[in-house]
PDB file of N, CA and C in Angstrom:
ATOM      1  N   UNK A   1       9.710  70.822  13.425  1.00  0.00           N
ATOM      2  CA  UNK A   1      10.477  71.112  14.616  1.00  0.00           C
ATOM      3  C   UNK A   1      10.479  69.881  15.523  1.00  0.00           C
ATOM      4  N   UNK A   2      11.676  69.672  16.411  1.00  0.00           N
ATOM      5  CA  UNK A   2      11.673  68.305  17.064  1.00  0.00           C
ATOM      6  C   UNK A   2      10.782  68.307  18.450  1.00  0.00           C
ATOM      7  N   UNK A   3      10.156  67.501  18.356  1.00  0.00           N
ATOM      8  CA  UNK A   3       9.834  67.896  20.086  1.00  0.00           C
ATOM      9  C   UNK A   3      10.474  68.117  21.443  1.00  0.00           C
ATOM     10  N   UNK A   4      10.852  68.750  21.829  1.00  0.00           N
ATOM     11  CA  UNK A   4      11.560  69.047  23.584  1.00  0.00           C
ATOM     12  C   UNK A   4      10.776  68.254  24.401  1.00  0.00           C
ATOM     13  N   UNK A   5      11.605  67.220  25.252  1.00  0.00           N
ATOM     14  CA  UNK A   5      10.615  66.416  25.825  1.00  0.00           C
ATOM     15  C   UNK A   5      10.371  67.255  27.619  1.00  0.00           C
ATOM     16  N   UNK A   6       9.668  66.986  27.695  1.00  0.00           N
ATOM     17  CA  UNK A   6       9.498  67.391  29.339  1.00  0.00           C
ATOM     18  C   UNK A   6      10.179  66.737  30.844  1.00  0.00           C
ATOM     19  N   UNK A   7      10.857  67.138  31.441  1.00  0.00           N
ATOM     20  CA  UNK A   7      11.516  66.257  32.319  1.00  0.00           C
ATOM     21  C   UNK A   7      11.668  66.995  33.672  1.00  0.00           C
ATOM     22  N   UNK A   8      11.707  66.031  34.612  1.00  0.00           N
ATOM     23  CA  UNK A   8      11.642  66.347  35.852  1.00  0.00           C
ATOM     24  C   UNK A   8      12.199  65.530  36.423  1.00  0.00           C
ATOM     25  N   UNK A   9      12.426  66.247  37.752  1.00  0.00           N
ATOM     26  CA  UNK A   9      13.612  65.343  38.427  1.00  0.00           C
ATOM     27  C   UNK A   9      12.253  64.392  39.876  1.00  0.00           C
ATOM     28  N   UNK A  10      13.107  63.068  39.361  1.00  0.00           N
ATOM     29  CA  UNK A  10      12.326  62.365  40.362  1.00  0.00           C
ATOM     30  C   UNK A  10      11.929  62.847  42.230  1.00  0.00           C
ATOM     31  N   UNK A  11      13.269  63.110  42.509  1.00  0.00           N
ATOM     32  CA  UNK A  11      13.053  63.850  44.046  1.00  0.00           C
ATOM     33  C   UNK A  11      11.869  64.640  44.128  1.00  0.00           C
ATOM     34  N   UNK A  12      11.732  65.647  42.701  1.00  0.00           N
ATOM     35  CA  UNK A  12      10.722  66.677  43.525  1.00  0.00           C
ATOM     36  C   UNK A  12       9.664  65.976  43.635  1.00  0.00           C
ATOM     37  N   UNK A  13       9.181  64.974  42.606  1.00  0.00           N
ATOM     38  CA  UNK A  13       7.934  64.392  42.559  1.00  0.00           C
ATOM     39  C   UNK A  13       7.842  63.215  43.698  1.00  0.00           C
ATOM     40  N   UNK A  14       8.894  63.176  44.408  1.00  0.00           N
ATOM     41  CA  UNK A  14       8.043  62.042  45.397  1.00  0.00           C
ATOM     42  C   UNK A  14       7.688  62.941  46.547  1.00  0.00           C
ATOM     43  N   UNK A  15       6.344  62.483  47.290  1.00  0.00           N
ATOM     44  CA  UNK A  15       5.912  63.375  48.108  1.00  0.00           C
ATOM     45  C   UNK A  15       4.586  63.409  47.978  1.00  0.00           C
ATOM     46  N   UNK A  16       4.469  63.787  46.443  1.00  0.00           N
ATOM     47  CA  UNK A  16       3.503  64.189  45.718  1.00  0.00           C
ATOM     48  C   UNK A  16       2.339  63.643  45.948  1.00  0.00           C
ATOM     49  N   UNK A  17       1.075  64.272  45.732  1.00  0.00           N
ATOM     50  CA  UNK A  17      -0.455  63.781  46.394  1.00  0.00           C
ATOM     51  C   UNK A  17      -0.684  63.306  44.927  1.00  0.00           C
ATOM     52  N   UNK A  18      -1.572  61.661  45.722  1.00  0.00           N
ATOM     53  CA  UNK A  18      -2.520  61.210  44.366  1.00  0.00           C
ATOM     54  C   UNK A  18      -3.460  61.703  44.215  1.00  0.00           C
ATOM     55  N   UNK A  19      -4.355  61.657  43.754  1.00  0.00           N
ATOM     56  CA  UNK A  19      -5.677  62.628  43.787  1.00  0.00           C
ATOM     57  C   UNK A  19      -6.779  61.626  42.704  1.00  0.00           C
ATOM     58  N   UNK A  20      -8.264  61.674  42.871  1.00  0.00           N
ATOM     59  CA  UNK A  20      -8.699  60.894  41.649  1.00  0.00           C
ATOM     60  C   UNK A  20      -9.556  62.015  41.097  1.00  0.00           C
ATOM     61  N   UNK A  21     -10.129  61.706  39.734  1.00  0.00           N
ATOM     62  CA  UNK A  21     -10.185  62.972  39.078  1.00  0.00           C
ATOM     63  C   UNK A  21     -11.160  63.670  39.510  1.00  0.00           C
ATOM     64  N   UNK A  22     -12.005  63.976  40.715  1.00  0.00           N
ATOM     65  CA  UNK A  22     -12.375  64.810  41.712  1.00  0.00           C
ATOM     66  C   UNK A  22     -11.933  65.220  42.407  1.00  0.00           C
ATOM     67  N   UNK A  23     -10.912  65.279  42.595  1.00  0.00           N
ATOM     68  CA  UNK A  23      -9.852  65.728  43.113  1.00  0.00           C
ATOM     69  C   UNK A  23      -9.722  65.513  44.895  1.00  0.00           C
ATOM     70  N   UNK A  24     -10.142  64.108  45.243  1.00  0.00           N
ATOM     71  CA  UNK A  24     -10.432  64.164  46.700  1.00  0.00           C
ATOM     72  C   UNK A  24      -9.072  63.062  46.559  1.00  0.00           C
ATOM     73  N   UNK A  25      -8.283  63.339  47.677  1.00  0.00           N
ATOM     74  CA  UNK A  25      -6.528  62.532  47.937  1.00  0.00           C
ATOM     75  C   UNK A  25      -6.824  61.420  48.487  1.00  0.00           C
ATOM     76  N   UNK A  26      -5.940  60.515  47.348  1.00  0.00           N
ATOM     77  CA  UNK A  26      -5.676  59.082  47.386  1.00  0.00           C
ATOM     78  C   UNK A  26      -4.459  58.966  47.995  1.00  0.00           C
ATOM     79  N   UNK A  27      -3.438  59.462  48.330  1.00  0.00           N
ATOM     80  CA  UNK A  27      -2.350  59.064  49.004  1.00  0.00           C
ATOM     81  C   UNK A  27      -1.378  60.036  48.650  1.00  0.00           C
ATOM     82  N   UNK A  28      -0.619  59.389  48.276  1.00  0.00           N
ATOM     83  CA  UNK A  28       1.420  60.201  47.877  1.00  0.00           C
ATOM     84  C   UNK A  28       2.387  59.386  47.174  1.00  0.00           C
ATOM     85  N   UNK A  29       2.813  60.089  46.773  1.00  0.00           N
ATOM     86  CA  UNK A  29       4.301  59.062  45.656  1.00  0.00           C
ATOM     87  C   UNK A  29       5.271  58.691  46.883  1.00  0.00           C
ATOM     88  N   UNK A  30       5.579  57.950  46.786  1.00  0.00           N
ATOM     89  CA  UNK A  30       6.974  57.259  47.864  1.00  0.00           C
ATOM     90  C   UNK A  30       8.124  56.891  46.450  1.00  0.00           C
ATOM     91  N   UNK A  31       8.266  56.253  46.223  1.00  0.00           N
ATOM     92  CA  UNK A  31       9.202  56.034  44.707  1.00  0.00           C
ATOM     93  C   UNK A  31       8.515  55.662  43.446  1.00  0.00           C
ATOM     94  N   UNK A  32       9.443  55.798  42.784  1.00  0.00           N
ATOM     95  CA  UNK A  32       9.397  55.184  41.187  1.00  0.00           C
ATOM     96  C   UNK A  32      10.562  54.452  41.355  1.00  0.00           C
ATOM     97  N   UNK A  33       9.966  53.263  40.056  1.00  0.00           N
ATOM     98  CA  UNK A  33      10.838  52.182  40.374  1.00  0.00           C
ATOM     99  C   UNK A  33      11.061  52.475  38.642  1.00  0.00           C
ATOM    100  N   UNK A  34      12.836  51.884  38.690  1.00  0.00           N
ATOM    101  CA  UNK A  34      12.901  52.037  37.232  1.00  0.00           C
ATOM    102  C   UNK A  34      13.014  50.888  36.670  1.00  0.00           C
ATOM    103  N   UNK A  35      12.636  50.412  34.853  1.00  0.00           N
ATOM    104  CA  UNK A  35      13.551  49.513  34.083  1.00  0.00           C
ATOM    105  C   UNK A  35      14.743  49.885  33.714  1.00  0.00           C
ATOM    106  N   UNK A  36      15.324  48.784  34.169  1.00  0.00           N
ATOM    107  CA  UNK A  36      16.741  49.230  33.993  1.00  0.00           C
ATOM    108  C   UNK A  36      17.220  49.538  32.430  1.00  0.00           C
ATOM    109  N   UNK A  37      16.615  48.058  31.840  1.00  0.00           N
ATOM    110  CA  UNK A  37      17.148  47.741  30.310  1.00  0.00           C
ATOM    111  C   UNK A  37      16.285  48.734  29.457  1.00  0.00           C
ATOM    112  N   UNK A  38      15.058  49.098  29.589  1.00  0.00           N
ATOM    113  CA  UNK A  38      14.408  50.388  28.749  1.00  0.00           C
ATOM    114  C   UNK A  38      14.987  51.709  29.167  1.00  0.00           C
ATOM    115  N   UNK A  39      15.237  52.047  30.717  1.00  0.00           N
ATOM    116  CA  UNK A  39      15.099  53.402  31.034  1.00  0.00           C
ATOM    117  C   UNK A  39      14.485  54.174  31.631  1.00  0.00           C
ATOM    118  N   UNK A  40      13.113  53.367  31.576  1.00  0.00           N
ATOM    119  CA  UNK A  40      11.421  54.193  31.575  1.00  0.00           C
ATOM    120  C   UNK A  40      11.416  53.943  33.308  1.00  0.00           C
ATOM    121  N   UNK A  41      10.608  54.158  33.603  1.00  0.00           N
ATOM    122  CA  UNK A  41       9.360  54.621  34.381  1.00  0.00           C
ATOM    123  C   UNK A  41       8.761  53.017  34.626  1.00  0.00           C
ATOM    124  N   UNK A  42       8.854  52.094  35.610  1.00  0.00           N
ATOM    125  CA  UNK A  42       8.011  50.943  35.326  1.00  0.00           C
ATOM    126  C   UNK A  42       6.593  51.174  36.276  1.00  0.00           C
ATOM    127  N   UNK A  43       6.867  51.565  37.338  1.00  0.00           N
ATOM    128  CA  UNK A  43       5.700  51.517  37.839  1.00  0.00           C
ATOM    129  C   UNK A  43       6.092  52.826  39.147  1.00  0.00           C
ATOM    130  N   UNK A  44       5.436  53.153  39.797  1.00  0.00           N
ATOM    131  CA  UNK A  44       5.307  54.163  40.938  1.00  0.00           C
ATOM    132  C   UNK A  44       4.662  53.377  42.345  1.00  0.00           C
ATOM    133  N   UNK A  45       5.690  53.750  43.344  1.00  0.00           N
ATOM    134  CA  UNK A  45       4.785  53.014  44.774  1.00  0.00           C
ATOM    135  C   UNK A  45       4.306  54.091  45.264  1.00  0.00           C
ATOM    136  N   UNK A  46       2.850  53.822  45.976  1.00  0.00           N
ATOM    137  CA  UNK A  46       1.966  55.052  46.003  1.00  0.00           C
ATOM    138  C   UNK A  46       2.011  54.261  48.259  1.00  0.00           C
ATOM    139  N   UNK A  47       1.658  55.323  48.772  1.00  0.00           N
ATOM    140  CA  UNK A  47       1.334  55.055  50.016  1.00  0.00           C
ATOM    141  C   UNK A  47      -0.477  55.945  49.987  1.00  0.00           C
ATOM    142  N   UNK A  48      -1.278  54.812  50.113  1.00  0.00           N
ATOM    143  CA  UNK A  48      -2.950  54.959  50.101  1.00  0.00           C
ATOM    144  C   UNK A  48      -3.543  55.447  51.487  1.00  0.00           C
ATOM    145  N   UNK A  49      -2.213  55.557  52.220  1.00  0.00           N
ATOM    146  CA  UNK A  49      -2.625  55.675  53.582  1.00  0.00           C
ATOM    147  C   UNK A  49      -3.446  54.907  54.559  1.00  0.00           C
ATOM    148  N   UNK A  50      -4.500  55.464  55.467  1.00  0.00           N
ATOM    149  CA  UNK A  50      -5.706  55.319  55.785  1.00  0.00           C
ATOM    150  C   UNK A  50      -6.519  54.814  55.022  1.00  0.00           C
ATOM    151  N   UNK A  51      -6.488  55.172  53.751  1.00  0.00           N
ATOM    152  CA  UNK A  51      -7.517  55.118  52.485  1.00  0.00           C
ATOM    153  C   UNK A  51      -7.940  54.338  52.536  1.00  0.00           C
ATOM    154  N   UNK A  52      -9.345  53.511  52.855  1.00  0.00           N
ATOM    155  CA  UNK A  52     -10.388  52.299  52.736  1.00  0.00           C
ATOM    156  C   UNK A  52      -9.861  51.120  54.043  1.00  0.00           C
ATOM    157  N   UNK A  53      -8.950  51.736  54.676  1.00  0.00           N
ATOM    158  CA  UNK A  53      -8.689  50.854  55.997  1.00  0.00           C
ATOM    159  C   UNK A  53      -7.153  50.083  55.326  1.00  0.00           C
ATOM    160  N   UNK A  54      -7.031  50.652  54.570  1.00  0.00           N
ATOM    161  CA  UNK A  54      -5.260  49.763  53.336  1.00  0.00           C
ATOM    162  C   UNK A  54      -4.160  50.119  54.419  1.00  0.00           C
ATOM    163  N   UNK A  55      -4.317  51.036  55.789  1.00  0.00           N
ATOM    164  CA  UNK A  55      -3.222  51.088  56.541  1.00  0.00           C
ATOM    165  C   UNK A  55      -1.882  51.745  56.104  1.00  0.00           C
ATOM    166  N   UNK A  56      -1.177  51.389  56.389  1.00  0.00           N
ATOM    167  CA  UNK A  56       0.653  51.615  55.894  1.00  0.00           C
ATOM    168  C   UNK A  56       0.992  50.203  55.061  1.00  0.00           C
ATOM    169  N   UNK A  57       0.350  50.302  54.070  1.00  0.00           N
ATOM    170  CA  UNK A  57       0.851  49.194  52.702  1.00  0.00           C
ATOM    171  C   UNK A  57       1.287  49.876  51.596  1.00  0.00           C
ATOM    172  N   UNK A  58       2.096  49.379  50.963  1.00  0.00           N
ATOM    173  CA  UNK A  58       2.752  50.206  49.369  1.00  0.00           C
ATOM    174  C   UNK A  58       1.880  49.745  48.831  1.00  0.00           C
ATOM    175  N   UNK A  59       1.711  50.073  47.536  1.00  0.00           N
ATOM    176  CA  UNK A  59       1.190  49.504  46.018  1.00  0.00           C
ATOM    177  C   UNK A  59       1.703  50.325  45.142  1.00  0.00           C
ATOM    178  N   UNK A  60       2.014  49.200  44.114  1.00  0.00           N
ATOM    179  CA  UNK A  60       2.432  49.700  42.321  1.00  0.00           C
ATOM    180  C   UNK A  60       1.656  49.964  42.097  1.00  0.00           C
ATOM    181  N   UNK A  61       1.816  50.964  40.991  1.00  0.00           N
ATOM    182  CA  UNK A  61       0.541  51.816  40.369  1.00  0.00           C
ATOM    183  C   UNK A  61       1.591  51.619  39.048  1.00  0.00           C
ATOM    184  N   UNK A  62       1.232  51.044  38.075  1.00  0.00           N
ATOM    185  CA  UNK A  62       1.652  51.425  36.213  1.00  0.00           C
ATOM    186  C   UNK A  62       1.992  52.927  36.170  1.00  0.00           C
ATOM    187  N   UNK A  63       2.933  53.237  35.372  1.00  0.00           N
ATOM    188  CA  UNK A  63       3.464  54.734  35.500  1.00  0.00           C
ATOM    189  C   UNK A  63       2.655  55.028  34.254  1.00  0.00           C
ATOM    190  N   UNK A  64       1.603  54.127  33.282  1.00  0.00           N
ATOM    191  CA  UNK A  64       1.142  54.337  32.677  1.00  0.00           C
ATOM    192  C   UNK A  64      -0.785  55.140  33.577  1.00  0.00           C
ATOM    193  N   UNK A  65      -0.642  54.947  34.036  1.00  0.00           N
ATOM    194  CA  UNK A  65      -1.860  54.989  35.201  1.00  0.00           C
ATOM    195  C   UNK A  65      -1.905  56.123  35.698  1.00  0.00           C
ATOM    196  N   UNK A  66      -1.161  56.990  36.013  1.00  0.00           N
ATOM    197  CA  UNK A  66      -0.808  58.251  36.820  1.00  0.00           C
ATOM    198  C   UNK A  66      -0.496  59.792  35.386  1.00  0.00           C
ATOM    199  N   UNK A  67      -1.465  60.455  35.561  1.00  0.00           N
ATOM    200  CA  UNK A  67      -1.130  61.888  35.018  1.00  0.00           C
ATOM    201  C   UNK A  67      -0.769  62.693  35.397  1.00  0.00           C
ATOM    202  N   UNK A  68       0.572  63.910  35.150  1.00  0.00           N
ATOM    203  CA  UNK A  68       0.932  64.729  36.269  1.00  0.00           C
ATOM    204  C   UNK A  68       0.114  65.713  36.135  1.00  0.00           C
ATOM    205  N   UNK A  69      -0.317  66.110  37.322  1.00  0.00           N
ATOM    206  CA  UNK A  69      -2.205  67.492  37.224  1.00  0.00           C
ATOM    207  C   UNK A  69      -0.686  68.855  37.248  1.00  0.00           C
ATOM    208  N   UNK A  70      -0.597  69.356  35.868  1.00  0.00           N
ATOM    209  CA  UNK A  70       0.238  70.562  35.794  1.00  0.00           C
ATOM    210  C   UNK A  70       0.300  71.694  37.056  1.00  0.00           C
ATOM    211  N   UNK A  71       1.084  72.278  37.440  1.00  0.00           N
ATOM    212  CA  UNK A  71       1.427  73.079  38.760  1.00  0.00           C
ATOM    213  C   UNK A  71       0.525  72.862  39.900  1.00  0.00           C
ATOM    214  N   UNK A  72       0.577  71.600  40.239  1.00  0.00           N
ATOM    215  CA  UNK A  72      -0.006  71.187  41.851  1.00  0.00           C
ATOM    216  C   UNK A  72       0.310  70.546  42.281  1.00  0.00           C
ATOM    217  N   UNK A  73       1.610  69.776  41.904  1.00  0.00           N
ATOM    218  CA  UNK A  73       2.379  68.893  42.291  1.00  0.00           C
ATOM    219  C   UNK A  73       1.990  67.638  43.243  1.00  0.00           C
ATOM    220  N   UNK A  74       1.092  67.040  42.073  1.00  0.00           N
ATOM    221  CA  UNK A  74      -0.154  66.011  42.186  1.00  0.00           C
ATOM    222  C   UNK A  74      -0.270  65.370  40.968  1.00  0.00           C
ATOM    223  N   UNK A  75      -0.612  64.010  41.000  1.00  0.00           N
ATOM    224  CA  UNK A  75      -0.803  63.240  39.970  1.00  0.00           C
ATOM    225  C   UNK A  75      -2.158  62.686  40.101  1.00  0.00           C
ATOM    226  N   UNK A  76      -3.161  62.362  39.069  1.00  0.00           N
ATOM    227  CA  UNK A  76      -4.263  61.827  38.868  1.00  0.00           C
ATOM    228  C   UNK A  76      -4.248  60.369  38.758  1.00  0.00           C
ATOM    229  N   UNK A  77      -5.191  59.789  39.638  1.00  0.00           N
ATOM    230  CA  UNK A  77      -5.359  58.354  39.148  1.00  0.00           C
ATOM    231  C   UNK A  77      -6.524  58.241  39.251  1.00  0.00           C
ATOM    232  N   UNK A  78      -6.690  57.491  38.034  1.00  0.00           N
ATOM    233  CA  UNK A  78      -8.338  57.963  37.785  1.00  0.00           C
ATOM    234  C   UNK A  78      -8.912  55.798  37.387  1.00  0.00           C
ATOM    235  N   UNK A  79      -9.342  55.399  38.780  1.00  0.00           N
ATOM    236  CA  UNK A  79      -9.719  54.233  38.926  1.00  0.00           C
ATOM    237  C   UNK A  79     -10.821  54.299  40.036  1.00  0.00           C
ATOM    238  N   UNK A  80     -11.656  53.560  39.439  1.00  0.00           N
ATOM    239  CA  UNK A  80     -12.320  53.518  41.289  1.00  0.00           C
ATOM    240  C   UNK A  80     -12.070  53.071  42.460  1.00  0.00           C
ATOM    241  N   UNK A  81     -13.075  53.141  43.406  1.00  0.00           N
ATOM    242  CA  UNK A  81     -12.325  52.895  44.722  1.00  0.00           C
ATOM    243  C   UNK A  81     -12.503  51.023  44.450  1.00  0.00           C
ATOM    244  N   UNK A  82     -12.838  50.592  43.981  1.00  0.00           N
ATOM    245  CA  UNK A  82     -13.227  48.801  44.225  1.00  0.00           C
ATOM    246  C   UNK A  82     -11.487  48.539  43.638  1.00  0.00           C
ATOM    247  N   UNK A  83     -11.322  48.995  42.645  1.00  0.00           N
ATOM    248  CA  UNK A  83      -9.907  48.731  42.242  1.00  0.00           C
ATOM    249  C   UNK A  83      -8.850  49.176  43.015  1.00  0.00           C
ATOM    250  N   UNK A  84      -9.393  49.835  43.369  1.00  0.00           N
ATOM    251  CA  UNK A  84      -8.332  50.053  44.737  1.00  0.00           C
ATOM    252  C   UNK A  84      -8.183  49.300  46.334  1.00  0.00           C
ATOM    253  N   UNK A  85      -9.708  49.324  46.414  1.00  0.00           N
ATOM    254  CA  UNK A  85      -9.443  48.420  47.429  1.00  0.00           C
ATOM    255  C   UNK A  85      -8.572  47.330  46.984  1.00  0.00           C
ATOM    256  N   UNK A  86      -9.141  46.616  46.018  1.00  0.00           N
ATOM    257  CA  UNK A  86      -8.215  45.039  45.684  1.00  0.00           C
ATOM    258  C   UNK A  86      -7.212  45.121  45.077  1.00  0.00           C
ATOM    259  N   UNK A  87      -6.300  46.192  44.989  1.00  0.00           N
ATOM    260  CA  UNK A  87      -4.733  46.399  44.630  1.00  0.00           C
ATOM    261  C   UNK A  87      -3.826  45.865  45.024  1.00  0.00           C
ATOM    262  N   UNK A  88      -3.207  45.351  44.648  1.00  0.00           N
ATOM    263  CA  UNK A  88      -2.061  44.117  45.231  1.00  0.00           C
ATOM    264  C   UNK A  88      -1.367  45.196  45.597  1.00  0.00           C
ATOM    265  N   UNK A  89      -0.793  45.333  46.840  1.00  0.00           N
ATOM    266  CA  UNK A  89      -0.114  45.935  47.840  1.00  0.00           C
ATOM    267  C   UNK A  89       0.651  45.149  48.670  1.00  0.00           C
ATOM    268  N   UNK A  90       1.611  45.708  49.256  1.00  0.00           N
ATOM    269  CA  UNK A  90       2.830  44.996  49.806  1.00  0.00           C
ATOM    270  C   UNK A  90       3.488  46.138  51.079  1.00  0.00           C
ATOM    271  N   UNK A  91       3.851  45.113  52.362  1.00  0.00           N
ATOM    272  CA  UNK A  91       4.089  45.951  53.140  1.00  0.00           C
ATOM    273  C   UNK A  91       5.206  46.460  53.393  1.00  0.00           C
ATOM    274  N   UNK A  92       5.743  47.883  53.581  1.00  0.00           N
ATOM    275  CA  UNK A  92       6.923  48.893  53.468  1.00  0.00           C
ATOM    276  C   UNK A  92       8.198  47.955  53.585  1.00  0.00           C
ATOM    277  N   UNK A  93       7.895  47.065  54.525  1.00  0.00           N
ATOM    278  CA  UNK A  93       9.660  46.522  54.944  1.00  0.00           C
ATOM    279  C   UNK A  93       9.782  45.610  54.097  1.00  0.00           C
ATOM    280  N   UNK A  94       8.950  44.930  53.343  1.00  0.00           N
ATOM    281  CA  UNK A  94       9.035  43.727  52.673  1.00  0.00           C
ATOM    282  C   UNK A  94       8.710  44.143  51.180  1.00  0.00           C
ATOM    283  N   UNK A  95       9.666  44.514  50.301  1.00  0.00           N
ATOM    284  CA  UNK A  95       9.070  44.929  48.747  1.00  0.00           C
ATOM    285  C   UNK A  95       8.959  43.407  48.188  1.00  0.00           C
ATOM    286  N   UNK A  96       8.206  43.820  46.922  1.00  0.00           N
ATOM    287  CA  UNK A  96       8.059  42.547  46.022  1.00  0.00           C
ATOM    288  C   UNK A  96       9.664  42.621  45.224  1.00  0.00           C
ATOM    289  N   UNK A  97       9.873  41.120  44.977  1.00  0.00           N
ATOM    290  CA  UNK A  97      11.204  40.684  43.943  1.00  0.00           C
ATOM    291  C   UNK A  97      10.749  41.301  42.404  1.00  0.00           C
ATOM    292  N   UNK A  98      11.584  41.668  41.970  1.00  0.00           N
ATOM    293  CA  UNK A  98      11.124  41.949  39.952  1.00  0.00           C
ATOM    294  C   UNK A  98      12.217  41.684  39.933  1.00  0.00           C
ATOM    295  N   UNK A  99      13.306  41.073  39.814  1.00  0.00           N
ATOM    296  CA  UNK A  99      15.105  41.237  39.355  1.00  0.00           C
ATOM    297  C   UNK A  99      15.375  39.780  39.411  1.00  0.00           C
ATOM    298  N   UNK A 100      14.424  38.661  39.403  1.00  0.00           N
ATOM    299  CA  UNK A 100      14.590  37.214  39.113  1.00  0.00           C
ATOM    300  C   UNK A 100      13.936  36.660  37.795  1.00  0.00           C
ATOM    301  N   UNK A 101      13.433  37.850  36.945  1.00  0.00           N
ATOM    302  CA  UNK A 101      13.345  36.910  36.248  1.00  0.00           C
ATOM    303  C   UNK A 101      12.107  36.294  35.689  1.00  0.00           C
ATOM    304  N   UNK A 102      11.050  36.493  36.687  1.00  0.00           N
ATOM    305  CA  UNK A 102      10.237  35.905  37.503  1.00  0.00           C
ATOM    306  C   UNK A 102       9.135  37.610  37.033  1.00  0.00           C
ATOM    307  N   UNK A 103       8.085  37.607  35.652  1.00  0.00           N
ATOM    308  CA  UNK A 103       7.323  38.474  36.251  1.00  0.00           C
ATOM    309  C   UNK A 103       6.222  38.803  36.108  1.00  0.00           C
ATOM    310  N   UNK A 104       5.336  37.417  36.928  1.00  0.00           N
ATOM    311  CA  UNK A 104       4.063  37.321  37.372  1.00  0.00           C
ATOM    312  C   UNK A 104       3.642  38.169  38.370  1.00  0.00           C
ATOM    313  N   UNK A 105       4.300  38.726  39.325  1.00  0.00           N
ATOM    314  CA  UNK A 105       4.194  40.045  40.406  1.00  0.00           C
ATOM    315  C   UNK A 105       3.356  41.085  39.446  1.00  0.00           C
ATOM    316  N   UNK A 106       4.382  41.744  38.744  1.00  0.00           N
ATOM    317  CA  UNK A 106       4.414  42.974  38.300  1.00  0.00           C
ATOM    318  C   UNK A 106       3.285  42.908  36.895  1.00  0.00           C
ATOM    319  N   UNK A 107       3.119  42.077  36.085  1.00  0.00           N
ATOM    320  CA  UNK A 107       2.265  41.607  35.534  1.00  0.00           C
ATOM    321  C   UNK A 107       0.693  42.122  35.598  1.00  0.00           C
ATOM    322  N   UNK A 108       1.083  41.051  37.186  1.00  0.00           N
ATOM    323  CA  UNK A 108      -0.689  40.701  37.585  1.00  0.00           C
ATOM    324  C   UNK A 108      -1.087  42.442  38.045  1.00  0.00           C
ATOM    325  N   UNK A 109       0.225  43.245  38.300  1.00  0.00           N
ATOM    326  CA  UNK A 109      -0.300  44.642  39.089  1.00  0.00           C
ATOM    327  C   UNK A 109      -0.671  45.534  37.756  1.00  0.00           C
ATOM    328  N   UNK A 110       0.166  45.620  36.423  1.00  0.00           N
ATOM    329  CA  UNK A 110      -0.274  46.028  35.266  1.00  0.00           C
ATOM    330  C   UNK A 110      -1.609  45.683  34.848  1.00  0.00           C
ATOM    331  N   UNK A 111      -1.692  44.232  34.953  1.00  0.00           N
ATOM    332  CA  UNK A 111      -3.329  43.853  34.493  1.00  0.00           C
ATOM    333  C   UNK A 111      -4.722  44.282  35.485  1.00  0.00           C
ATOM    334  N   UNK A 112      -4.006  44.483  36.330  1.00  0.00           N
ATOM    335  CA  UNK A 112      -5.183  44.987  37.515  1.00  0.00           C
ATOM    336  C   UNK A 112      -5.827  46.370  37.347  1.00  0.00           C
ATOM    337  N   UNK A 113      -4.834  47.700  36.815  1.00  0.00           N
ATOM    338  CA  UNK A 113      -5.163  48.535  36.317  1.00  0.00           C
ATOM    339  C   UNK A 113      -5.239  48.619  35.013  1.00  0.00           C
ATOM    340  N   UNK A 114      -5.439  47.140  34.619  1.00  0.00           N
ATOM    341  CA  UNK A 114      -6.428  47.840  33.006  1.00  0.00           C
ATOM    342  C   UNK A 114      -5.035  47.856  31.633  1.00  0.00           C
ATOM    343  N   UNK A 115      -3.830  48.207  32.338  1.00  0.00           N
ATOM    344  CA  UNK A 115      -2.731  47.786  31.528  1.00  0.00           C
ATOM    345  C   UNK A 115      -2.212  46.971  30.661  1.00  0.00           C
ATOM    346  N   UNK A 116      -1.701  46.566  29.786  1.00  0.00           N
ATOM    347  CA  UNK A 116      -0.872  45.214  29.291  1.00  0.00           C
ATOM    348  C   UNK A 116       0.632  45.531  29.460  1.00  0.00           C
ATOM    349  N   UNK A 117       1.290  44.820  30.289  1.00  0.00           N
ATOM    350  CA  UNK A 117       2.646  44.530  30.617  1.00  0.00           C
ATOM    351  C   UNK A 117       3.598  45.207  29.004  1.00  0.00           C
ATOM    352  N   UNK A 118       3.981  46.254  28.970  1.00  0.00           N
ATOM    353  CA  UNK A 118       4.515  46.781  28.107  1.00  0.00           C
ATOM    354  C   UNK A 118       5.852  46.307  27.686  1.00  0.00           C
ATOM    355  N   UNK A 119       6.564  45.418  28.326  1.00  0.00           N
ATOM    356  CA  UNK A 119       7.544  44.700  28.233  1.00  0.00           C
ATOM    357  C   UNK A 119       7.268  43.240  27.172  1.00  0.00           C
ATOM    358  N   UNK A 120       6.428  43.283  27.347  1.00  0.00           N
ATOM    359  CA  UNK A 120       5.526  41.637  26.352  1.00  0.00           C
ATOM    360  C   UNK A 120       5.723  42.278  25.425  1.00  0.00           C
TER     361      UNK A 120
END
């Protein structure tokens, strides 16, 4: 039998609480950013809040990084707080470039959580 894939519509999921797998809240989804030329999912901007003094800064999170926690409309990220503190983050009015070409940004934010740039 083929598999039925699971799908959801991006709107409902932004909003959504991060949570780490104790379930004490890391922040909220603000967007997903897409690849254009795959389709996928490249990464998710999370707002950390308050969280460790990070203020009102975005950060990419790998869409590989994030699990959706089934009917709680919450995703798991399951890193510690040191990796979080030192998360390359970027502030709301000013996003990072990915569309030059250019992608040592997005890279260095994959390798930070443990990722390899799935595009390589």
């Amino acid at each position: 039998m083929a598999h039925k894939p699971d799908v959801l519509s991006a709107t409902t999921m932004i909003g959504d609480k991060v949570v780490n797998p104790q379930g004490e809240d890391l922040g909220e989804i603000k967007e997903f950013m897409l690849d254009i030329e795959s389709g996928q999912i490249a990464y998710a901007v999370l707002s950390f809040g308050g969280l460790l003094g990070m203020g009102d800064k975005l950060f990419a999170v790998p869409w590989p990084a994030l699990r959706l926690k089934p009917g709680t409309h919450s995703f798991v990220l399951n890193v510690d707080k040191e990796t979080l503190k030192n998360a390359p983050g970027f502030d709301k009015d000013n996003w990072p470039e990915t569309r030059s070409g250019d992608d040592t940004w997005l890279s260095g934010v994959f390798r930070h959580y443990g990722y390899d740039p799935y595009w390589r």
